[in-house]
Protein backbone atom coordinates (compact mmCIF):
# COMPACT_ATOMS: atom_id res chain seq x y z
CA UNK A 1 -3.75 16.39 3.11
CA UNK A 2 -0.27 15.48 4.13
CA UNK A 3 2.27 14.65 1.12
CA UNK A 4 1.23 10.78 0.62
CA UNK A 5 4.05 9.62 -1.68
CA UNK A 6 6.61 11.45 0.48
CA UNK A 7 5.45 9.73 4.38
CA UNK A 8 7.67 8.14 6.41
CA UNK A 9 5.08 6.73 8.50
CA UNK A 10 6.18 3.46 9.45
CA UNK A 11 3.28 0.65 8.59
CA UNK A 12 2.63 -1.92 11.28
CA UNK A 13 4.26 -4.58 9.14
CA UNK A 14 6.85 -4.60 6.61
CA UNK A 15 5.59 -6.09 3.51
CA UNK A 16 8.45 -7.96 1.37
CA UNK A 17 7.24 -8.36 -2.01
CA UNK A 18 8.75 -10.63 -4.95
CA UNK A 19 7.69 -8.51 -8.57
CA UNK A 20 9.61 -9.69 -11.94
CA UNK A 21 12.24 -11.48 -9.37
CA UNK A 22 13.21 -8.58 -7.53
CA UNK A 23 12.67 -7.89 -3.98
CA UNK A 24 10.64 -4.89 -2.90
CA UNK A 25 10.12 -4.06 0.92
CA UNK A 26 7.38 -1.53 1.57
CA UNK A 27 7.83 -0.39 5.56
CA UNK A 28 6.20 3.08 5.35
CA UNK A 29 2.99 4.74 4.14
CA UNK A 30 4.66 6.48 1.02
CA UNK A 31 6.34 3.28 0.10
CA UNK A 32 2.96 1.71 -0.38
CA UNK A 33 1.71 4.20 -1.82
CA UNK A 34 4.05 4.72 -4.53
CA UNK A 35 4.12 1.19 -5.36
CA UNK A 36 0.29 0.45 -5.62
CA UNK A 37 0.14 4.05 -7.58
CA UNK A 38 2.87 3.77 -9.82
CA UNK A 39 2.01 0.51 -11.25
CA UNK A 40 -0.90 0.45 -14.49
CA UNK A 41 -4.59 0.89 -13.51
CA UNK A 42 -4.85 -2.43 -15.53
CA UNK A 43 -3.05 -4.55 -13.25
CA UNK A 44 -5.04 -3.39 -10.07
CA UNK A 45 -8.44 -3.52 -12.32
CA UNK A 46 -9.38 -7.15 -10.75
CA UNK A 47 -8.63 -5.96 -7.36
CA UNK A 48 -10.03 -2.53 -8.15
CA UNK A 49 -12.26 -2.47 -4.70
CA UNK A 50 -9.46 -3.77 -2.67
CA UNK A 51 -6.90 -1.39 -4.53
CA UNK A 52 -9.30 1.71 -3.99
CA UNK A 53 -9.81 1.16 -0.23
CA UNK A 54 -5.67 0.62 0.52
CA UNK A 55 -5.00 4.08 -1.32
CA UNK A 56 -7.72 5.59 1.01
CA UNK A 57 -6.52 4.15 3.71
CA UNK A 58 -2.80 4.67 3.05
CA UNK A 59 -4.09 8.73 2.27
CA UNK A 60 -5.88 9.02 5.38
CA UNK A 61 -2.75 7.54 7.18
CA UNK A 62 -0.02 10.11 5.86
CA UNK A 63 -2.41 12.73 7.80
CA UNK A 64 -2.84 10.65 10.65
CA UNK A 65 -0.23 7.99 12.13
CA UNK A 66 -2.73 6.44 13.89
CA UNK A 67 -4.66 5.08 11.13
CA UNK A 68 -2.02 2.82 9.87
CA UNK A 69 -3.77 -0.14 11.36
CA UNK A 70 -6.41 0.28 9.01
CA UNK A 71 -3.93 0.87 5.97
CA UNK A 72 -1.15 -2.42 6.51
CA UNK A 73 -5.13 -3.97 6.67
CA UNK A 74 -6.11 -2.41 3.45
CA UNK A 75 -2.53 -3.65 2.19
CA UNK A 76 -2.21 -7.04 3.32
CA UNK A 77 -5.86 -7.97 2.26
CA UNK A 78 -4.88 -6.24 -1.27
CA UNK A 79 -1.50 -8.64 -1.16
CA UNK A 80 -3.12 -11.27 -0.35
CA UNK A 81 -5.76 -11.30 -2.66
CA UNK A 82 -3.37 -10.55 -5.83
CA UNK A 83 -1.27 -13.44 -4.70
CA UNK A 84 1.58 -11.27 -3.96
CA UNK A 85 2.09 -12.16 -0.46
């Protein structure tokens, strides 16, 4: 498996996230992956299914570009459902 945290596979959308009133942009696989990693189990534990399949999906992406489809999928849906987007 290819380093996750360190990809710069490009996602096929740029996510632009507001946490504690800061900006973050997440445009690559090991952007995403660092952010939905480095933050406490607790606050993914609602979204613990969701959470699970975007770091598969962002994992299986740093190995192979053309599964980032299926990871800014994961993502958004993950976003989306934690009222981040």
């Amino acid at each position: 498996m290819a380093d996750v945290s360190g990809s710069d596979t490009p996602l096929k959308a740029t996510f632009k996230l507001r946490l504690n009133g800061e900006t973050v942009t997440l445009a690559t696989v090991g952007q995403a992956y660092r952010f939905i990693t480095n933050l406490s189990a607790v606050e993914w534990l609602e979204f613990r299914s969701l959470h699970d399949d975007a770091v598969d999906a962002l994992e299986n992406a740093a190995g192979n570009a053309m599964l980032t489809v299926q990871a800014t999928n994961a993502l958004r849906l993950l976003f989306v459902r934690a009222k981040l987007l």
